[in-house]
Protein backbone atom coordinates (compact mmCIF):
# COMPACT_ATOMS: atom_id res chain seq x y z
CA UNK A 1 2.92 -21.04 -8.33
CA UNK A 2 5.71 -21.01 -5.63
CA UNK A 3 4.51 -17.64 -3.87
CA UNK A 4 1.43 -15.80 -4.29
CA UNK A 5 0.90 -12.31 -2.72
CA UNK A 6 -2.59 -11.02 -1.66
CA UNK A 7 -2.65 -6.91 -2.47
CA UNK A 8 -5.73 -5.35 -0.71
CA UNK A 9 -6.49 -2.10 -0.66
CA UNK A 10 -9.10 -0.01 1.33
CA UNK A 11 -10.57 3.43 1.00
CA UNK A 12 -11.07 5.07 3.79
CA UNK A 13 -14.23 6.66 4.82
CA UNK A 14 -15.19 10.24 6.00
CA UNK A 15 -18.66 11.23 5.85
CA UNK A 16 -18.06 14.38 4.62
CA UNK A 17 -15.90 13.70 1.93
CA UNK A 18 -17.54 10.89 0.61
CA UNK A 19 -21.25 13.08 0.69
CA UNK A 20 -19.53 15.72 -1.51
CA UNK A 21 -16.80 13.89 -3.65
CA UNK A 22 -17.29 11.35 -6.63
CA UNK A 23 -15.90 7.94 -5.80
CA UNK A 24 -13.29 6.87 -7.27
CA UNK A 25 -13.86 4.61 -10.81
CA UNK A 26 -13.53 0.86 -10.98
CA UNK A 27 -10.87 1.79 -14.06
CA UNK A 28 -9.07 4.36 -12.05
CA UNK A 29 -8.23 1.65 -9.72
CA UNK A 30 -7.58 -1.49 -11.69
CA UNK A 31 -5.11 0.84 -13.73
CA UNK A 32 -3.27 1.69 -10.51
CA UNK A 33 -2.85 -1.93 -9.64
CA UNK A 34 -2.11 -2.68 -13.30
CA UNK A 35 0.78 -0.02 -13.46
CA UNK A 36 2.41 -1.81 -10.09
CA UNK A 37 2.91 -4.48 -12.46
CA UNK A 38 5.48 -3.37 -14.68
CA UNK A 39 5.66 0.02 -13.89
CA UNK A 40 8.74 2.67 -13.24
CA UNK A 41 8.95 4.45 -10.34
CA UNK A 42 11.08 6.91 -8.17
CA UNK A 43 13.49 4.24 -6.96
CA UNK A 44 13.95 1.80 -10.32
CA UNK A 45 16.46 -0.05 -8.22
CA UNK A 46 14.00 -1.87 -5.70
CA UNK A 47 10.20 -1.01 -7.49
CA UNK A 48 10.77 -1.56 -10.98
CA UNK A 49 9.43 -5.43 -12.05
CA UNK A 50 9.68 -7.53 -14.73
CA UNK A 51 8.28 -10.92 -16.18
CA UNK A 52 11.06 -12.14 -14.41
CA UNK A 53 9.19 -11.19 -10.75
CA UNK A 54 5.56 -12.58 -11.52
CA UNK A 55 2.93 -10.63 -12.05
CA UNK A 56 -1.00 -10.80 -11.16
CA UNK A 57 -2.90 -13.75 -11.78
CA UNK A 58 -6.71 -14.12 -12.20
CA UNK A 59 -8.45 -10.44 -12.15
CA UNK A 60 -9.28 -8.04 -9.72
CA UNK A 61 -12.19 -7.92 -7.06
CA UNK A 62 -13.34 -4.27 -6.04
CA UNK A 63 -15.95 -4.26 -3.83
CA UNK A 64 -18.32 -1.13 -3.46
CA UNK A 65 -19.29 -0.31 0.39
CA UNK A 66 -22.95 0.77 2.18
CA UNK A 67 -20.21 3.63 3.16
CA UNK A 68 -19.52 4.22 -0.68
CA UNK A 69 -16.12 3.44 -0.23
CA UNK A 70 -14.10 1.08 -1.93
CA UNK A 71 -12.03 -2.01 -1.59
CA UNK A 72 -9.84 -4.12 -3.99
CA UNK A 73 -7.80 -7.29 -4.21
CA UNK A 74 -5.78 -8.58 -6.20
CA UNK A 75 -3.41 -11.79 -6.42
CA UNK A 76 0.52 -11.52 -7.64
CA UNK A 77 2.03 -14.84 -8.66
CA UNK A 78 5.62 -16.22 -8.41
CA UNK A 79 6.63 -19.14 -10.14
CA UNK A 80 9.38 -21.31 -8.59
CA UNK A 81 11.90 -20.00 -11.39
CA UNK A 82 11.06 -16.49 -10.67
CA UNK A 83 11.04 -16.60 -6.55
CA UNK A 84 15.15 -17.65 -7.44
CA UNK A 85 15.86 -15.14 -9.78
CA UNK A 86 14.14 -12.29 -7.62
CA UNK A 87 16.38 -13.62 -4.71
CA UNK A 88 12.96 -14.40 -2.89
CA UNK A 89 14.42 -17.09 -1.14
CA UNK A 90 13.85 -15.89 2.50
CA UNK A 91 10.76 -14.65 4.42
CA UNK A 92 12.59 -11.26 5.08
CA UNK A 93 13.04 -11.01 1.27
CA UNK A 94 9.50 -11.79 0.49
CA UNK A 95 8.03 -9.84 2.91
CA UNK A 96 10.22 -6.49 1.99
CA UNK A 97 8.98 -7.53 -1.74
CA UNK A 98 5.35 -7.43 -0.29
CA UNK A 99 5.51 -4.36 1.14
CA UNK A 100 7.04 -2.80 -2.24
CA UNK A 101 4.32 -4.20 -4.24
CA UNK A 102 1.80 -2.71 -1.60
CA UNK A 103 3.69 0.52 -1.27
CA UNK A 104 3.73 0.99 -5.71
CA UNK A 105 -0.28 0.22 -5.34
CA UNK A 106 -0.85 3.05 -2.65
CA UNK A 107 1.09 5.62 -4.54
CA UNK A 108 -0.78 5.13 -8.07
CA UNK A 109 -4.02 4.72 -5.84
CA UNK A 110 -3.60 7.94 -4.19
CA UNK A 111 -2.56 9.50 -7.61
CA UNK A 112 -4.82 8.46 -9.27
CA UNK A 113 -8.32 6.68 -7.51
CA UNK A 114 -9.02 9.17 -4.50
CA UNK A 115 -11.46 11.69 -4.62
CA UNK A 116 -9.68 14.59 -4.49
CA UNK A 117 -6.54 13.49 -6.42
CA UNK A 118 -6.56 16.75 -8.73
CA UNK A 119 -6.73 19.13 -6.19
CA UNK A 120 -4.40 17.47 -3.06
CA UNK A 121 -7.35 18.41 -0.68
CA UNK A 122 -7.30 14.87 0.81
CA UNK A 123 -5.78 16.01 4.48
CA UNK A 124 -4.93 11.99 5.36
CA UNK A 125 -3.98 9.40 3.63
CA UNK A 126 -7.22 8.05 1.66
CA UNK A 127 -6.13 4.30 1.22
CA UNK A 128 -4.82 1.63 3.32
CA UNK A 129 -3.08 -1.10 1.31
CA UNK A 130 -1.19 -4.29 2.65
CA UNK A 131 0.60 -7.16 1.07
CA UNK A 132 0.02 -10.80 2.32
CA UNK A 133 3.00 -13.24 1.07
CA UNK A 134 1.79 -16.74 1.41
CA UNK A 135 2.10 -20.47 -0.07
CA UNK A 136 -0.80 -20.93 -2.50
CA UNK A 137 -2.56 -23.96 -1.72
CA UNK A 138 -2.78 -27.21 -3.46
CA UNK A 139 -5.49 -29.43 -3.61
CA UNK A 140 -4.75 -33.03 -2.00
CA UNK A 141 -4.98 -36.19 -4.25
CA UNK A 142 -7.40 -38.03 -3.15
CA UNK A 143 -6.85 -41.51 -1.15
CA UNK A 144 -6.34 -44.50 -2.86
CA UNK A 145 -9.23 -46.39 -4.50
CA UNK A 146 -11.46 -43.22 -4.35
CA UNK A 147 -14.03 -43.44 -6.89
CA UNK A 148 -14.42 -39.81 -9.29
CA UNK A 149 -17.76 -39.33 -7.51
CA UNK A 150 -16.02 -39.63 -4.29
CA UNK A 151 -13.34 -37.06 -4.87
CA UNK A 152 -15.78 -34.75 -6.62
CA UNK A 153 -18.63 -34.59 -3.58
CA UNK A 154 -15.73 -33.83 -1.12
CA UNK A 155 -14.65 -31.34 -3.64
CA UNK A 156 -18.09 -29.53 -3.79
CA UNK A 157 -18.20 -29.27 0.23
CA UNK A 158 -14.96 -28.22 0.90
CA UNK A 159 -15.33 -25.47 -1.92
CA UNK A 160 -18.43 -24.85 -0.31
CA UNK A 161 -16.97 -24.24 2.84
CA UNK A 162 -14.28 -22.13 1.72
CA UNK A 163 -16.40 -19.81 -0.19
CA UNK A 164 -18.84 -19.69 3.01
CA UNK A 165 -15.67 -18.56 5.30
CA UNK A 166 -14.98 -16.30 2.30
CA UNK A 167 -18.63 -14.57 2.28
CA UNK A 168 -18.73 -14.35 5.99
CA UNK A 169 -15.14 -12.54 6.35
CA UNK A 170 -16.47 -9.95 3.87
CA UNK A 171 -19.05 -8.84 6.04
């Protein structure tokens, strides 16, 4: 992948709403990040996408809060091939095509994960979603003359650290 895009998205808590609403389901919100995919919206023009402008990669992570709210990511991929024919070729570019992704996640989240999506009694805006453009990373080859044994411990601890940083971010 040439460009991956992190799409988070956060509920928003309010004590009283969330004591006398239903949360939102796991399947109402994967669908709404599932429908950013391919999608057609208001504005076909700059939101619409097509295998030719990635799509996610790997699945999605939604995370159920103490609060009871929720929170989901998900990963969009770019290959090389596909950052060119988007015209992704500058960070202005990819970061307007960031914020579009983000923007079709928020709309089908509001429509269709927030509590009170039938009735439009939600008085603010019940989800907070952002789009992070960056580089994916690439695992180094390892030096010269390492044996497998070698590469694969230093694997192990710096996957270890990683998914330590990861936990501890999450709380």
């Amino acid at each position: 992948m040439a460009l991956v895009i992190n799409i988070v998205a956060r509920e928003q808590s309010n004590m009283i709403r969330d004591a006398l609403s239903t949360p939102p389901s796991n399947e109402d919100v994967a669908r709404s990040f599932a429908f950013a995919e391919r999608g057609v919206f208001a504005n076909p023009d700059t939101h619409s996408r097509t295998g030719l402008n990635g799509g996610w990669i790997g699945v999605i992570a939604i995370t159920r809060n103490p609060d009871g709210t929720v929170e989901a990511q998900r990963t969009w991929g770019i290959n090389d091939a596909q950052q060119a024919a988007s015209g992704l070729t500058t960070p202005a570019a990819i970061n307007a095509f960031a914020a579009r992704l983000a923007d079709d996640v928020h709309v089908k989240l509001t429509e269709w994960a927030s509590r009170y999506q039938t009735t439009g009694g939600e008085r603010s805006d019940p989800w907070q979603v952002t789009g992070i453009p960056s580089a994916p990373t690439v695992a180094p080859r390892a030096p010269e003359g390492w044996s497998a044994g070698a590469v694969l411990f230093t694997s192990v601890v710096v996957a270890s650290a990683v998914g330590v940083a990861a936990y501890a971010s999450r709380k």
